[in-house]
N, C-alpha and C. Protein backbone atom coordinates (compact mmCIF):
# COMPACT_ATOMS: atom_id res chain seq x y z
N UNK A 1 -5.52 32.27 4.74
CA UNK A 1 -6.93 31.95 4.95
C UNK A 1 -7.16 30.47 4.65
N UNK A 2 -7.88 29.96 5.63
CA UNK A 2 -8.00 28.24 5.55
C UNK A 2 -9.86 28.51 4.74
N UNK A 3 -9.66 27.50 3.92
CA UNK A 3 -11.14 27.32 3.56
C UNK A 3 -11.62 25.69 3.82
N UNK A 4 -13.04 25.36 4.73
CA UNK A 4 -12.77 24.23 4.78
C UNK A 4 -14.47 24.25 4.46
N UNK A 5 -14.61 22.95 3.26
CA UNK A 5 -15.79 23.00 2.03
C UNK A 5 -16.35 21.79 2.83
N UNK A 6 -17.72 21.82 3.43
CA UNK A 6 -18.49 20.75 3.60
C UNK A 6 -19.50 20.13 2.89
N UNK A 7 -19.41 19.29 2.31
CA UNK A 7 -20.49 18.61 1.29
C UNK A 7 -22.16 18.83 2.02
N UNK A 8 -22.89 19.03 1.38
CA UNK A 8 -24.39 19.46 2.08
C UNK A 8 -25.37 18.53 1.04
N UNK A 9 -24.94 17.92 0.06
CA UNK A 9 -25.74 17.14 -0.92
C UNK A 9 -26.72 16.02 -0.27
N UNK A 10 -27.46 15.48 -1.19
CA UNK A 10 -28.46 14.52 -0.23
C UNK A 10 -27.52 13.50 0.40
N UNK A 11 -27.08 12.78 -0.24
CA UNK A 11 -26.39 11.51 0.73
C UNK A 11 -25.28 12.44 2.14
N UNK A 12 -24.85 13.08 2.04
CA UNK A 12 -24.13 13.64 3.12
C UNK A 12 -25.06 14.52 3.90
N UNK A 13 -25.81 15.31 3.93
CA UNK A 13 -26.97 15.53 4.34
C UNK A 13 -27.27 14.43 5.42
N UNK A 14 -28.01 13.00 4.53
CA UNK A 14 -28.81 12.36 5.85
C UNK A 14 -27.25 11.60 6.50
N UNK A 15 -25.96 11.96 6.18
CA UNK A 15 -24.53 11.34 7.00
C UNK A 15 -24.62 12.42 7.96
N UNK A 16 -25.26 12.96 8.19
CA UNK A 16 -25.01 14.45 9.63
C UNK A 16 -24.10 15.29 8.63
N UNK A 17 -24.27 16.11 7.64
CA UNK A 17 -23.57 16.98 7.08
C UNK A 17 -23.73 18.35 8.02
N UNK A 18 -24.78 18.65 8.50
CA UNK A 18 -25.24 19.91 9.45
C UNK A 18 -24.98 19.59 10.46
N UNK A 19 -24.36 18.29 11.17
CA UNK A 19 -24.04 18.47 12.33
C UNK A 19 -22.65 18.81 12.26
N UNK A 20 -21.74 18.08 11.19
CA UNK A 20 -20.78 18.75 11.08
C UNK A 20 -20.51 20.06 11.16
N UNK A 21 -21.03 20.66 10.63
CA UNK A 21 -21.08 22.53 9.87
C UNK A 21 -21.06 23.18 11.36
N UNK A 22 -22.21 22.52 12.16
CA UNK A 22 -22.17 23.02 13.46
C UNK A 22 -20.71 22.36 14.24
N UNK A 23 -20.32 21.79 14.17
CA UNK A 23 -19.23 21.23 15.36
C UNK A 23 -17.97 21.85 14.93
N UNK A 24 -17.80 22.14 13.72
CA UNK A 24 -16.77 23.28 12.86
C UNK A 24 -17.47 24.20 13.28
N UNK A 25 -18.55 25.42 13.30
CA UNK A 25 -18.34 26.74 13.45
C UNK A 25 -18.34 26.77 15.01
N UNK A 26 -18.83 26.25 15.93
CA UNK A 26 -18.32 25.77 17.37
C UNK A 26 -17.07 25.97 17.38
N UNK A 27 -16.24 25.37 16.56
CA UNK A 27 -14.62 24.76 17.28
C UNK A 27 -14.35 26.22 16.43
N UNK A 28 -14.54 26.93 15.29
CA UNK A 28 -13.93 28.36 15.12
C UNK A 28 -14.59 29.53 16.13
N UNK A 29 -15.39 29.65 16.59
CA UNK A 29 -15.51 30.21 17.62
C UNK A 29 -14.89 30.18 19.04
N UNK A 30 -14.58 29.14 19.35
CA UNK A 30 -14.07 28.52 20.43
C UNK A 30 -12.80 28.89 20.31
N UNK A 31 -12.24 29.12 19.08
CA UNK A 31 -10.54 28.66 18.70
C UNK A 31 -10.54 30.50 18.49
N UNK A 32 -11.06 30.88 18.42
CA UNK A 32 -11.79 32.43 18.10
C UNK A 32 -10.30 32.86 16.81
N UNK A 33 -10.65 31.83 15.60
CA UNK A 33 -10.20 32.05 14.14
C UNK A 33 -11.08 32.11 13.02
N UNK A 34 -11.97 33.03 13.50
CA UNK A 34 -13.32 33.64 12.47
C UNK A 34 -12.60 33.98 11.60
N UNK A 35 -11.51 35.15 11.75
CA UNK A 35 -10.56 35.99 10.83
C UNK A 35 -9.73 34.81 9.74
N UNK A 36 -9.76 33.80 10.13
CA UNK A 36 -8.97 33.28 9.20
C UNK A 36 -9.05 32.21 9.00
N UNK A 37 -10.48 31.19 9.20
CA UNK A 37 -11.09 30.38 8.80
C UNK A 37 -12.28 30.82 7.96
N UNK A 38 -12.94 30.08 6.80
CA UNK A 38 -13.90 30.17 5.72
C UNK A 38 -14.64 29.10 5.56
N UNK A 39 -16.02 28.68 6.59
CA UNK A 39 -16.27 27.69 6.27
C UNK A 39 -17.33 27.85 5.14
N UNK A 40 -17.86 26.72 4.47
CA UNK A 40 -18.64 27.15 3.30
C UNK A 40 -19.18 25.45 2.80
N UNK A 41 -20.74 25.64 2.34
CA UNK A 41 -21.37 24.48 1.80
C UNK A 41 -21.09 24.29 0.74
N UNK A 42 -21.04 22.86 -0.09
CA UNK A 42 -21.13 22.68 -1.35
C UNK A 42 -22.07 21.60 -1.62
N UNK A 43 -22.08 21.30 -2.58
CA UNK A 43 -23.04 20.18 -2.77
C UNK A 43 -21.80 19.04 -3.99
N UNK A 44 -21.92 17.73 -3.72
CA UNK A 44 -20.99 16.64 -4.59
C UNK A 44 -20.15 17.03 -4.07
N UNK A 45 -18.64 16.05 -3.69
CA UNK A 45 -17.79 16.53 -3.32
C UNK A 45 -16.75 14.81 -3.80
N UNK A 46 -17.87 14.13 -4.19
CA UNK A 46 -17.36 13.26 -4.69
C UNK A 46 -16.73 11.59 -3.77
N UNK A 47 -16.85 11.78 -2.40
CA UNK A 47 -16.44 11.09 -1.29
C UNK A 47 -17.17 10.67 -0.48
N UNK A 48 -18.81 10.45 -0.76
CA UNK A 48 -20.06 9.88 0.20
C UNK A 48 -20.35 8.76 0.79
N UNK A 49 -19.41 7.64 0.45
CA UNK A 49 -19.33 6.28 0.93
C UNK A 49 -19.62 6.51 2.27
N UNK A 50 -18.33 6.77 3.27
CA UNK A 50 -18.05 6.28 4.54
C UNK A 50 -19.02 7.58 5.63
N UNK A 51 -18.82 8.84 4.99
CA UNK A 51 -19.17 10.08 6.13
C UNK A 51 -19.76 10.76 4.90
N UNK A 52 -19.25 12.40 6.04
CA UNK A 52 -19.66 13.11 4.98
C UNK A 52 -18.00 14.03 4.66
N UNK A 53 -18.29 15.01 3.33
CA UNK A 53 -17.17 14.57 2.22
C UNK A 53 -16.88 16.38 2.69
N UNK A 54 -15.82 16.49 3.07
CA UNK A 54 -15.34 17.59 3.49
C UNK A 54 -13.82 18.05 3.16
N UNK A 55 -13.65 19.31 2.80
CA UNK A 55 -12.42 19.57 2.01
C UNK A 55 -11.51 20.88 2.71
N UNK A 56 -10.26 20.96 3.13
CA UNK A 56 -9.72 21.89 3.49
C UNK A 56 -8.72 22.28 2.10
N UNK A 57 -9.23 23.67 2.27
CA UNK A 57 -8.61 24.00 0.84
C UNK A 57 -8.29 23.72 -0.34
N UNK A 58 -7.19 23.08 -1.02
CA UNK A 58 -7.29 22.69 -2.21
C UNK A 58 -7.05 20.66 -1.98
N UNK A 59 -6.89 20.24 -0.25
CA UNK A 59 -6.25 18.82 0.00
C UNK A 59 -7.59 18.04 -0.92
N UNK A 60 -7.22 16.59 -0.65
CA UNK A 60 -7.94 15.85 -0.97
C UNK A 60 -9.57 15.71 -0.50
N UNK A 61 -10.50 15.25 -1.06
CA UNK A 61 -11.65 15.28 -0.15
C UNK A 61 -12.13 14.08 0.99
N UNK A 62 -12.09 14.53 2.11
CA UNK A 62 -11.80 13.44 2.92
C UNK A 62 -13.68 12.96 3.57
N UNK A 63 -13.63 11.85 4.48
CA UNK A 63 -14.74 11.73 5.14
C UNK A 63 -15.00 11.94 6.62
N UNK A 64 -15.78 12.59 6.82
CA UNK A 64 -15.90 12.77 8.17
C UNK A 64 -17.03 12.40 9.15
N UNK A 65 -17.33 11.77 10.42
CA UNK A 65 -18.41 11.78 10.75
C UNK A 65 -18.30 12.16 11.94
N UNK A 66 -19.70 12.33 12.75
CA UNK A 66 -19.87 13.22 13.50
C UNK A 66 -18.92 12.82 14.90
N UNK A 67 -18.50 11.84 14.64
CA UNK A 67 -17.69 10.92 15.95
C UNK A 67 -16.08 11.18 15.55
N UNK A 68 -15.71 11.85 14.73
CA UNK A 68 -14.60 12.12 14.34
C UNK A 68 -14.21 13.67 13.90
N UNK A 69 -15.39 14.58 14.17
CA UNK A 69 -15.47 15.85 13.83
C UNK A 69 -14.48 16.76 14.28
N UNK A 70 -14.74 16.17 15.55
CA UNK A 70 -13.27 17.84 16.20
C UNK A 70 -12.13 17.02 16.47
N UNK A 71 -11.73 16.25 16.09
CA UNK A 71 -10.49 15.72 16.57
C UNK A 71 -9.72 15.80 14.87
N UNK A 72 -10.77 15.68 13.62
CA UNK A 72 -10.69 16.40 12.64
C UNK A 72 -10.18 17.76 12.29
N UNK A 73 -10.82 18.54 12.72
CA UNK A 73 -10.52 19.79 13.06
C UNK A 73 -9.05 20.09 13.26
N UNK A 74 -9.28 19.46 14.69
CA UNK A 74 -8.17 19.79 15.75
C UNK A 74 -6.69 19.39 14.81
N UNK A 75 -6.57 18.18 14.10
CA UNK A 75 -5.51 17.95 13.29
C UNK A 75 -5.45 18.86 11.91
N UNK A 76 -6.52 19.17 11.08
CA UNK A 76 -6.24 19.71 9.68
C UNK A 76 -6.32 20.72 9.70
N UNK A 77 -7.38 21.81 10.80
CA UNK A 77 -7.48 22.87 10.70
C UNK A 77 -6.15 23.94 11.89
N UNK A 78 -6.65 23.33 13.02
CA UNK A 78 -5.65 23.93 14.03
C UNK A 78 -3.97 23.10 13.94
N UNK A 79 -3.84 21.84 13.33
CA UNK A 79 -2.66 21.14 13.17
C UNK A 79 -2.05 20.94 14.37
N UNK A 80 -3.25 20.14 15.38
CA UNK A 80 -2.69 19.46 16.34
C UNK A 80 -2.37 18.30 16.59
């Protein structure tokens, strides 16, 4: 089971944190790995500088923005 933690706090929030959330449950639908993807909000994540602060499982917390979302994905989650 992949768990991938999206920061939802204020500064990631106004970084498109919800557009993220949407362009991830899109690409698990699409990829149709409901069964074994976990996406889930958090708030702090500690990484708000550049994007917003998003975590697959236990890796580091990385940044993401909405121009880098599924190609994100596509490498950490599907490992393309």
């Amino acid at each position: 089971m992949t768990t991938i933690t999206v920061c939802v706090g204020s500064a990631c929030h106004l970084k498109g944190a919800y557009n993220i959330i949407d362009v991830f449950q899109n690409l698990i639908e699409t990829n149709e790995i409901s069964d074994s993807v976990t996406l889930k909000g958090s708030f702090c994540l500690g990484k708000c500088s550049k994007g917003v602060s998003v975590k697959i499982n236990d890796s580091e917390v990385m940044s993401v923005t909405t121009v880098c979302a599924e190609s994100f994905f596509e490498k950490y989650v599907l490992g393309e």
